[in-house]
Every structure is written in structure tokens, then in C-alpha cells.
PDB file of N, CA and C in Angstrom:
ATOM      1  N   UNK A   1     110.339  57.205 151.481  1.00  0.00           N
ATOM      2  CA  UNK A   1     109.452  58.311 151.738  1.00  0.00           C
ATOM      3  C   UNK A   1     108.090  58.025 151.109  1.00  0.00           C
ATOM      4  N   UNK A   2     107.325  58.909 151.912  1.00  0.00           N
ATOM      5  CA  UNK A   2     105.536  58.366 151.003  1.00  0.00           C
ATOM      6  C   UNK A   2     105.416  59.423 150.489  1.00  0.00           C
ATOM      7  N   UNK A   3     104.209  58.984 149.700  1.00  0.00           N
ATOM      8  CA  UNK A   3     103.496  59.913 148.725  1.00  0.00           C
ATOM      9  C   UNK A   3     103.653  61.318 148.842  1.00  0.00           C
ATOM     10  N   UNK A   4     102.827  61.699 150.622  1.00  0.00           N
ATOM     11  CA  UNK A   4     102.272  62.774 151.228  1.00  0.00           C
ATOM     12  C   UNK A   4     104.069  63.178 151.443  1.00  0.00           C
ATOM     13  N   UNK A   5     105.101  62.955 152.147  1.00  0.00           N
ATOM     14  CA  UNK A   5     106.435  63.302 152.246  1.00  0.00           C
ATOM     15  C   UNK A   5     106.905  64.292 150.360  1.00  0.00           C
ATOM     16  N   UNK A   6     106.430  63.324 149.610  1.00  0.00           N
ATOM     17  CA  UNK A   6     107.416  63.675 148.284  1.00  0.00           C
ATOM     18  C   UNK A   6     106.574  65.192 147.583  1.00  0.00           C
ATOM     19  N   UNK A   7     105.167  64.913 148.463  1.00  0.00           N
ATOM     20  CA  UNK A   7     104.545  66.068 147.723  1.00  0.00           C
ATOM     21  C   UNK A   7     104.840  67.771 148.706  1.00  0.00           C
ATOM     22  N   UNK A   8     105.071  67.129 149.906  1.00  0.00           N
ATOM     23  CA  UNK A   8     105.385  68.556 150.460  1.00  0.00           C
ATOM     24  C   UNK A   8     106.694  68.837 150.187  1.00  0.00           C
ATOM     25  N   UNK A   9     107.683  67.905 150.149  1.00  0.00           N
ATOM     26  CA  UNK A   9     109.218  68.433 149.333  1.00  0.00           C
ATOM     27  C   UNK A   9     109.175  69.043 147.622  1.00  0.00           C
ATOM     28  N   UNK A  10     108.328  68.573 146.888  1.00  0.00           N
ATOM     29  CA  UNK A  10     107.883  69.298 146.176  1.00  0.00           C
ATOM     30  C   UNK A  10     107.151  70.551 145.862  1.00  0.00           C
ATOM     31  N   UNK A  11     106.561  70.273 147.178  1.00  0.00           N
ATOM     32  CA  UNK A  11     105.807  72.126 147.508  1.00  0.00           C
ATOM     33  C   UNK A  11     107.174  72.924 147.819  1.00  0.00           C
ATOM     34  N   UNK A  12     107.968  72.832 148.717  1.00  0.00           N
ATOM     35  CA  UNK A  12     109.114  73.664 149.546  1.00  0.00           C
ATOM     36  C   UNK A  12     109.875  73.707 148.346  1.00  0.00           C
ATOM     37  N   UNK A  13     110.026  73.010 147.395  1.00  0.00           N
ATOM     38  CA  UNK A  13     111.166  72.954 146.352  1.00  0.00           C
ATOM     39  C   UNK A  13     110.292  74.242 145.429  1.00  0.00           C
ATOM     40  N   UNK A  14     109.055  73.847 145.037  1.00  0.00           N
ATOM     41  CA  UNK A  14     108.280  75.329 144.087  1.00  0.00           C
ATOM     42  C   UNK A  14     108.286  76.190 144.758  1.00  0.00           C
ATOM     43  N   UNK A  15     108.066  76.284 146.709  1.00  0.00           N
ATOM     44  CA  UNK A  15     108.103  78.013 147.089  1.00  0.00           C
ATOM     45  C   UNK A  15     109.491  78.070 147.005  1.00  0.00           C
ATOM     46  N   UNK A  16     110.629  77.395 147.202  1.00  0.00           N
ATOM     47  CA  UNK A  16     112.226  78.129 146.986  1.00  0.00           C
ATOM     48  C   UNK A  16     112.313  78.641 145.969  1.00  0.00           C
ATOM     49  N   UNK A  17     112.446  77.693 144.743  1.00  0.00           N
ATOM     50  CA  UNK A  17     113.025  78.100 143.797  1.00  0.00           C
ATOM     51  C   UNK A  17     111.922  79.129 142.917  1.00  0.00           C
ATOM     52  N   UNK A  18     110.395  78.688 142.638  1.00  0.00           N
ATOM     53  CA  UNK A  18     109.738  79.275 141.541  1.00  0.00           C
ATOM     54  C   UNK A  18     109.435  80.870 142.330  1.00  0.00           C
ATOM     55  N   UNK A  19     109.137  81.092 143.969  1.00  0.00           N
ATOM     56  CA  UNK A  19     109.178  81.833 144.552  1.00  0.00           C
ATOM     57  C   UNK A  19     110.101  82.788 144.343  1.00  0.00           C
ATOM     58  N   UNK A  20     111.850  82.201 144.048  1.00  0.00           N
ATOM     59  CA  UNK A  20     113.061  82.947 144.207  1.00  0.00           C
ATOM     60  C   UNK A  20     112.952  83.553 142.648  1.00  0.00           C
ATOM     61  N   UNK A  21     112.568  82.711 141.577  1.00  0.00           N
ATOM     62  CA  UNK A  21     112.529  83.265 140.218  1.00  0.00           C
ATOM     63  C   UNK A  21     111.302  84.360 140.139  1.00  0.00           C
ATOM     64  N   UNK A  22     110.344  84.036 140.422  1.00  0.00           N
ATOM     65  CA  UNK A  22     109.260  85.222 140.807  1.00  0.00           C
ATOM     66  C   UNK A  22     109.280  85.878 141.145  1.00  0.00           C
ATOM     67  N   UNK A  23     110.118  86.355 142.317  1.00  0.00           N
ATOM     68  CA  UNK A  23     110.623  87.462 143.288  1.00  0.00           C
ATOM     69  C   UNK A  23     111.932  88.428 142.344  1.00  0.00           C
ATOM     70  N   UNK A  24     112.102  87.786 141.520  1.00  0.00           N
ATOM     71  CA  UNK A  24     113.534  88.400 140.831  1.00  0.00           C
ATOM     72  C   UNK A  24     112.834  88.951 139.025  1.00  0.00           C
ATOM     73  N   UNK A  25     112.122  88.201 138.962  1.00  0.00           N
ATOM     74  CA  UNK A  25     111.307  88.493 137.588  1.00  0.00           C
ATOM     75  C   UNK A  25     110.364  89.478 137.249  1.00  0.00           C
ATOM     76  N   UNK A  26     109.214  89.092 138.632  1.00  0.00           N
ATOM     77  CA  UNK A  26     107.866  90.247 138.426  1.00  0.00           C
ATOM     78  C   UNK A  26     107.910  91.425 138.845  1.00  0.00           C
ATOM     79  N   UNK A  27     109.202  91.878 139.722  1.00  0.00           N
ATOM     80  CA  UNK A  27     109.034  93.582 140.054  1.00  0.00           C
ATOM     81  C   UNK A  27     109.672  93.737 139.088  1.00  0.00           C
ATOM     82  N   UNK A  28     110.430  93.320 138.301  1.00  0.00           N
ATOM     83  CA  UNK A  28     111.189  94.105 137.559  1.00  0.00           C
ATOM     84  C   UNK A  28     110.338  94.459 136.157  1.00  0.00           C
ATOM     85  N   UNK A  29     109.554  93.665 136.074  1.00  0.00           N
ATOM     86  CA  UNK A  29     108.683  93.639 134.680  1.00  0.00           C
ATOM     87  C   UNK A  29     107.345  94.659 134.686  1.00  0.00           C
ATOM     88  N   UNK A  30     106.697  94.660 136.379  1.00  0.00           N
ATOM     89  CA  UNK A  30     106.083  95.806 136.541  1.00  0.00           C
ATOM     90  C   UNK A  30     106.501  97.006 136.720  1.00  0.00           C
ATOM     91  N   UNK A  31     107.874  97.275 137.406  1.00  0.00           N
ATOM     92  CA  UNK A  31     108.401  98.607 137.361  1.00  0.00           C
ATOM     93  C   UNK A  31     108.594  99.006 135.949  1.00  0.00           C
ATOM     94  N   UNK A  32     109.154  98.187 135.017  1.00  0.00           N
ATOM     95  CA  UNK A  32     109.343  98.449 133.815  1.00  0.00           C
ATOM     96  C   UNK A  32     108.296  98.788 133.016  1.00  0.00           C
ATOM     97  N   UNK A  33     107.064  98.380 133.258  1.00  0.00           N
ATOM     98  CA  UNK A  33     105.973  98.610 133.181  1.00  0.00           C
ATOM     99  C   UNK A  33     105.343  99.964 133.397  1.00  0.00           C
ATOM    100  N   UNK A  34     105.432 100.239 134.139  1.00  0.00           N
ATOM    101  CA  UNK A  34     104.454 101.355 135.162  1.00  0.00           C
ATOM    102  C   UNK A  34     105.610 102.640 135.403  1.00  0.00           C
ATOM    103  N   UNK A  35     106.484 102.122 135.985  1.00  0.00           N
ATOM    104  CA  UNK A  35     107.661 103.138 136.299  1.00  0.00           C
ATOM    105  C   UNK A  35     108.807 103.535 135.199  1.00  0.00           C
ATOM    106  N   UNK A  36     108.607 103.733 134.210  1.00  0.00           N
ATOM    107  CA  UNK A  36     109.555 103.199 132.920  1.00  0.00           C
ATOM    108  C   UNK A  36     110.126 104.933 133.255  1.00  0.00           C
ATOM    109  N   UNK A  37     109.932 105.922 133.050  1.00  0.00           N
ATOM    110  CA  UNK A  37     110.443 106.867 133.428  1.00  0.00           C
ATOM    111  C   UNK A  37     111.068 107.158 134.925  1.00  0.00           C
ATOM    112  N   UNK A  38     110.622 106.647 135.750  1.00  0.00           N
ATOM    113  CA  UNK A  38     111.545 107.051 136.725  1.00  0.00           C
ATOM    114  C   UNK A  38     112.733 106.446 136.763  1.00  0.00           C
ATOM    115  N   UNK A  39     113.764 107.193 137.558  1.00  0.00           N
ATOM    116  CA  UNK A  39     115.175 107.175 137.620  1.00  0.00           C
ATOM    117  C   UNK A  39     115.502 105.735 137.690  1.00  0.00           C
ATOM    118  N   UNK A  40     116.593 105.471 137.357  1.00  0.00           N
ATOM    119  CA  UNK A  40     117.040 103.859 137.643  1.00  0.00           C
ATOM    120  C   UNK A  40     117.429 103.851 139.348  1.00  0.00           C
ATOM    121  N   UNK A  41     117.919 104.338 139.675  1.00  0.00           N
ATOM    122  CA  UNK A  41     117.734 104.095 141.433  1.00  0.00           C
ATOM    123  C   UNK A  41     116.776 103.921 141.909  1.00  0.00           C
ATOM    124  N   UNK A  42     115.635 104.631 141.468  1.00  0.00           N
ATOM    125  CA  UNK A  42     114.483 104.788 141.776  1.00  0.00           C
ATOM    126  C   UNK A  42     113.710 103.479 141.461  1.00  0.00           C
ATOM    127  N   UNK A  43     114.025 102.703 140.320  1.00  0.00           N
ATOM    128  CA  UNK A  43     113.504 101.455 139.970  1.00  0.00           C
ATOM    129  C   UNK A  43     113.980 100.295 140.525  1.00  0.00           C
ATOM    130  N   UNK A  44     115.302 100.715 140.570  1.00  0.00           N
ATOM    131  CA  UNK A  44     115.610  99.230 141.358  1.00  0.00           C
ATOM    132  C   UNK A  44     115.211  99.135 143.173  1.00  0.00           C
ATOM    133  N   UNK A  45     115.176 100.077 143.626  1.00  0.00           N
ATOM    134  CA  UNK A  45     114.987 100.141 144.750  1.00  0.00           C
ATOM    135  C   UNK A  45     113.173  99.862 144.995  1.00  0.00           C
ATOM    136  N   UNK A  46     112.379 100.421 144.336  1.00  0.00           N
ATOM    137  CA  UNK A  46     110.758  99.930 144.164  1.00  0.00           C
ATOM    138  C   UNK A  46     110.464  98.128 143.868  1.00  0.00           C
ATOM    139  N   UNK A  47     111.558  97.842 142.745  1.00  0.00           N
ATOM    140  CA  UNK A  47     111.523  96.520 142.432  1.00  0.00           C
ATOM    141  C   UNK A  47     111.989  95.488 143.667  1.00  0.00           C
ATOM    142  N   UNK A  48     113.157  96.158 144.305  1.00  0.00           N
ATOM    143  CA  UNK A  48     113.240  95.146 145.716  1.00  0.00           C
ATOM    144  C   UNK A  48     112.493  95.174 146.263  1.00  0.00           C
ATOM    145  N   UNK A  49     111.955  96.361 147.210  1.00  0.00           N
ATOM    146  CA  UNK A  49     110.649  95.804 147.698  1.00  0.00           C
ATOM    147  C   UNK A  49     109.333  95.414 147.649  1.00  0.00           C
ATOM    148  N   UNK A  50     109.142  95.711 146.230  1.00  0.00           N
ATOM    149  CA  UNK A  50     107.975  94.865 145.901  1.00  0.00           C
ATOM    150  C   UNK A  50     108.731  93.399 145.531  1.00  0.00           C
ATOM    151  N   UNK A  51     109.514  93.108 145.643  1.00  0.00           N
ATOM    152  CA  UNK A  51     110.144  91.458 145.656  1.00  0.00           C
ATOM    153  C   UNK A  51     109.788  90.556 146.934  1.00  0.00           C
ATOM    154  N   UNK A  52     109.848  91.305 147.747  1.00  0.00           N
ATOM    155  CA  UNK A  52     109.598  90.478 149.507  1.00  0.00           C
ATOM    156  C   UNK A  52     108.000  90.222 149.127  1.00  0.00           C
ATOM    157  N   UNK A  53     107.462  90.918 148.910  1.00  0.00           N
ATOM    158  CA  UNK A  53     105.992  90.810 148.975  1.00  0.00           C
ATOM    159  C   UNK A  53     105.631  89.753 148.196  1.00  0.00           C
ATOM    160  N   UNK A  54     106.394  90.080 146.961  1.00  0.00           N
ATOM    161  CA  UNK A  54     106.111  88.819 145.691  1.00  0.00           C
ATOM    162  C   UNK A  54     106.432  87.347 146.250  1.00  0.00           C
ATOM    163  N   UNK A  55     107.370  87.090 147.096  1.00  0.00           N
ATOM    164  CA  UNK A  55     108.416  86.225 147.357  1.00  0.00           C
ATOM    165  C   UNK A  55     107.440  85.628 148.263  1.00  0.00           C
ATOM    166  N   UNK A  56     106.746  86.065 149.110  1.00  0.00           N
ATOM    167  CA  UNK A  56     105.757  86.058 149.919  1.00  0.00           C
ATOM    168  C   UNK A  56     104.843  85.330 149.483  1.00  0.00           C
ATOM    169  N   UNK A  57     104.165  85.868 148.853  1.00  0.00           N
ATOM    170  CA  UNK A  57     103.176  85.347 147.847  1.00  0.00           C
ATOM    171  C   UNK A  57     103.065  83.991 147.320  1.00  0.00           C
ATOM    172  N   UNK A  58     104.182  84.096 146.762  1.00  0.00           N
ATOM    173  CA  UNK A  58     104.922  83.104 145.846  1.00  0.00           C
ATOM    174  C   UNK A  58     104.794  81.412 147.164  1.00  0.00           C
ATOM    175  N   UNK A  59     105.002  82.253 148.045  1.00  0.00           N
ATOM    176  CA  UNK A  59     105.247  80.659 149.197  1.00  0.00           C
ATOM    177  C   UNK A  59     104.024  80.098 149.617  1.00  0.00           C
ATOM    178  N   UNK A  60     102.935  81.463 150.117  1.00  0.00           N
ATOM    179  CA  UNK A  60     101.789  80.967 150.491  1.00  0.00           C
ATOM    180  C   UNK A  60     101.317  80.049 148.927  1.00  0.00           C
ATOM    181  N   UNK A  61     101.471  80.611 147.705  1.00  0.00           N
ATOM    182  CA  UNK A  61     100.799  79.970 146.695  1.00  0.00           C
ATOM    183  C   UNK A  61     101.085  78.243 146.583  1.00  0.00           C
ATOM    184  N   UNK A  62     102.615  78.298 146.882  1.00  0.00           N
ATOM    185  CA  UNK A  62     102.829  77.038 146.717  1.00  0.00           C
ATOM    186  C   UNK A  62     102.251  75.855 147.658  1.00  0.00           C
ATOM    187  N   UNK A  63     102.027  76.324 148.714  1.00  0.00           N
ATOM    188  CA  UNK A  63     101.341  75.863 150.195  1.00  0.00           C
ATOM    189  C   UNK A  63     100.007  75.586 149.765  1.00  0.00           C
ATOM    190  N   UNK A  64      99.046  76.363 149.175  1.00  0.00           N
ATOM    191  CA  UNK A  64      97.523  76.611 149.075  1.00  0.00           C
ATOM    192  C   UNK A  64      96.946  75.857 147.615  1.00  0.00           C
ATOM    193  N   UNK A  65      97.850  75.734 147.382  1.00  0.00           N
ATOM    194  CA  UNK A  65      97.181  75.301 145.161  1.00  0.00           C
ATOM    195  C   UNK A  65      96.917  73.765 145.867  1.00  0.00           C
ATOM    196  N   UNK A  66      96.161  73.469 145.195  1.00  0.00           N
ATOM    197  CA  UNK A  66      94.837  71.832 145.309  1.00  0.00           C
ATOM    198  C   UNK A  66      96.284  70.760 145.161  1.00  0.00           C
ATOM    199  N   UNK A  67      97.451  70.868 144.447  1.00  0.00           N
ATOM    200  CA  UNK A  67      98.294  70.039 144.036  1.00  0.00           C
ATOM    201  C   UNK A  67      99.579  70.573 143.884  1.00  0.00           C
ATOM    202  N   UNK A  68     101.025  69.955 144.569  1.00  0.00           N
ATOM    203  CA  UNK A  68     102.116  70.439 143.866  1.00  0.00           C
ATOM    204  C   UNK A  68     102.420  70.598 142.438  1.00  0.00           C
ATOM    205  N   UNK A  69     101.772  69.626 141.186  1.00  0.00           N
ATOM    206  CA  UNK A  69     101.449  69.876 139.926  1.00  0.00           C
ATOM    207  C   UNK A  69     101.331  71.099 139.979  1.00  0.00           C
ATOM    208  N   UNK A  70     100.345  71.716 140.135  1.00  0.00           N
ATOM    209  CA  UNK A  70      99.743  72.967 140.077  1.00  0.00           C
ATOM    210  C   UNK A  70     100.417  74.257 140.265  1.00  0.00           C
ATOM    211  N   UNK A  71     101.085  74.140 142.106  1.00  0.00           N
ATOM    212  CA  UNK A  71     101.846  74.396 142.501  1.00  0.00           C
ATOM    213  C   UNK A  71     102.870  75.149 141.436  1.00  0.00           C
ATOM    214  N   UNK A  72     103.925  74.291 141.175  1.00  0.00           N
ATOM    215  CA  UNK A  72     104.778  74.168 139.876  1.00  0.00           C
ATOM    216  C   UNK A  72     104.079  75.171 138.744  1.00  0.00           C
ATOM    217  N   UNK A  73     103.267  74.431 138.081  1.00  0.00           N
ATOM    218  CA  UNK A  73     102.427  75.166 136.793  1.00  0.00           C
ATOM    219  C   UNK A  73     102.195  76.449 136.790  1.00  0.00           C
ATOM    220  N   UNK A  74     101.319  76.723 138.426  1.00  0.00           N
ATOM    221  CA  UNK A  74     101.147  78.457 138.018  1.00  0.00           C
ATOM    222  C   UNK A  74     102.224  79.217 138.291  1.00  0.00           C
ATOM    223  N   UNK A  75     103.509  79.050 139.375  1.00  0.00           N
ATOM    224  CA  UNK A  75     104.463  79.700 139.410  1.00  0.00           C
ATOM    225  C   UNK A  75     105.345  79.840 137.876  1.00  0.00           C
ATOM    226  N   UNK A  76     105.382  78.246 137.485  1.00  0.00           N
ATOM    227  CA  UNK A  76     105.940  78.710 136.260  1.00  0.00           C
ATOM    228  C   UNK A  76     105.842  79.473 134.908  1.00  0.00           C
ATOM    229  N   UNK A  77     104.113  79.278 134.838  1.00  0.00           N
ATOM    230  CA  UNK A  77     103.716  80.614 133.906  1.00  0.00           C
ATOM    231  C   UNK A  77     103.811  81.994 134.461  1.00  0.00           C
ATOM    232  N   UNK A  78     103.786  82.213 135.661  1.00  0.00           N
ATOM    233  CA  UNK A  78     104.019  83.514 136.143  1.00  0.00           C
ATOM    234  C   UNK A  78     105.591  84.101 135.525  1.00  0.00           C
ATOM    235  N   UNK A  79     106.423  82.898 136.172  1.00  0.00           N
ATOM    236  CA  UNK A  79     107.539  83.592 135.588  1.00  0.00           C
ATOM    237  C   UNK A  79     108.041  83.996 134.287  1.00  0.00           C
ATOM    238  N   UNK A  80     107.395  82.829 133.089  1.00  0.00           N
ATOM    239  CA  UNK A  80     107.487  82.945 132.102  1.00  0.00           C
ATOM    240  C   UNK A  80     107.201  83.942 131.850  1.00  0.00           C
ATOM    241  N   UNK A  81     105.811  83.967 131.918  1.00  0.00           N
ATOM    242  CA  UNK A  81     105.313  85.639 131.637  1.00  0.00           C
ATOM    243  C   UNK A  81     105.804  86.985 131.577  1.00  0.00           C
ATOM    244  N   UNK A  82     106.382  87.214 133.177  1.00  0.00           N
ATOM    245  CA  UNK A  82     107.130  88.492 133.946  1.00  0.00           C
ATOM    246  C   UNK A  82     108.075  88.567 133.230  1.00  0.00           C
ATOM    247  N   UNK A  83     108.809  87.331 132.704  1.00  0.00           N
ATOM    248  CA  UNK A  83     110.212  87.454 132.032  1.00  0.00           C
ATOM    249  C   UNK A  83     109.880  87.973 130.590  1.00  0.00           C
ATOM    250  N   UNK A  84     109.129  87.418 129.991  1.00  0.00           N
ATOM    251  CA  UNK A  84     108.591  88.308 129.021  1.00  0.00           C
ATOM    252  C   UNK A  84     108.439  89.386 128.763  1.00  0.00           C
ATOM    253  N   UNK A  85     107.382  89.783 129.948  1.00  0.00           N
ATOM    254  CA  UNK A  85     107.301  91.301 129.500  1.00  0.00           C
ATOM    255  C   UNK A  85     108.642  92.097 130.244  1.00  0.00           C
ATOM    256  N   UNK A  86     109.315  91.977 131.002  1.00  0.00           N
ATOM    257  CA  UNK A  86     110.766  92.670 131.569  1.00  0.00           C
ATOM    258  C   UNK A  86     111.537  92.280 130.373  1.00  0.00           C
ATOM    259  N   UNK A  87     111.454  91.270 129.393  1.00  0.00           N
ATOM    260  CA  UNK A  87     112.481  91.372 128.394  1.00  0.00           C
ATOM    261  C   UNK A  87     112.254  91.996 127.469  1.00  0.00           C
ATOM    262  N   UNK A  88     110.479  92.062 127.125  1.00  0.00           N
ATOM    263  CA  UNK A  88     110.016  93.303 126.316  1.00  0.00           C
ATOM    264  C   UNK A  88     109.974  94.389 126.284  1.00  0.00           C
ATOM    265  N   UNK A  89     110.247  95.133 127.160  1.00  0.00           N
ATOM    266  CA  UNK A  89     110.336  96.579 128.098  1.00  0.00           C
ATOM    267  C   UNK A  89     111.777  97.024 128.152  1.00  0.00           C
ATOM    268  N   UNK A  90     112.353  96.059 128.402  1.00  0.00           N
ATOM    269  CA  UNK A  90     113.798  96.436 128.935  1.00  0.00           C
ATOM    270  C   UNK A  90     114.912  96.446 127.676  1.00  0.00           C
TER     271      UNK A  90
END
């Protein structure tokens, strides 16, 4: 495989996976955030669908960043982050 091959399997590999951790991390850390009083049905159900959107996001980003490096890098501080503050909150 060439260069240009290993770097778009590396893109599809950061929108699956850093996408799938992003999508599962950042609603939950903003609902926890913002929505901390409303009902727990009420939260988990806001947090799924703001997940599609995130998840979304998450793919175009990996597609658009100058480098799969990059790619990688900012998804992974995102998640770090989200997980943070959802572990701080929660």
C-alpha cells in the first residue's frame, strides 16, 4: 500500500473509532454540564441525540484536518477532555 492508501485508512480508522469515543463522551459531559438537574430520562435521551450530531462531526473532522496526525490529535484531546469533565460532574 502507498503513502496516500495508509493515510486515508488512518483517517477512516480516527472517524470510527475517535468519532465513536466522541459520540459516547461529549453529550454526556455537556448534559452533565448544562442539564445537571433535569430528570435522568431526560438526560440520557438529550445526550443520544446530541451524539449523532457529534458523531457527525467527528467524521467530517477526520476527513478535513491538513493531516491524519492531526486528525488523531484533535479527536483525541476532545475526548480526553469530555471524559474529564463527565467524570467531574458525574
Amino acid at each position: 500500500m502507498t503513502s496516500a492508501h495508509w493515510n486515508v485508512f488512518s483517517r477512516c480508522l480516527a472517524a470510527v473509532l475517535g468519532g465513536y469515543a466522541l459520540a459516547s463522551t461529549l453529550p454526556v459531559a455537556i448534559v452533565a454540564a448544562c442539564w445537571g438537574g433535569a430528570a435522568r430520562s431526560d438526560a440520557v435521551l438529550i445526550a443520544m441525540q446530541m451524539s449523532f450530531a457529534v458523531y457527525a462531526g467527528a467524521i467530517m473532522w477526520a476527513f478535513s484536518a491538513g493531516s491524519a496526525r492531526s486528525a488523531w490529535a484533535g479527536l483525541g484531546v476532545l475526548v480526553l477532555l469530555s471524559s474529564l469533565v463527565a467524570w467531574a460532574l458525574l
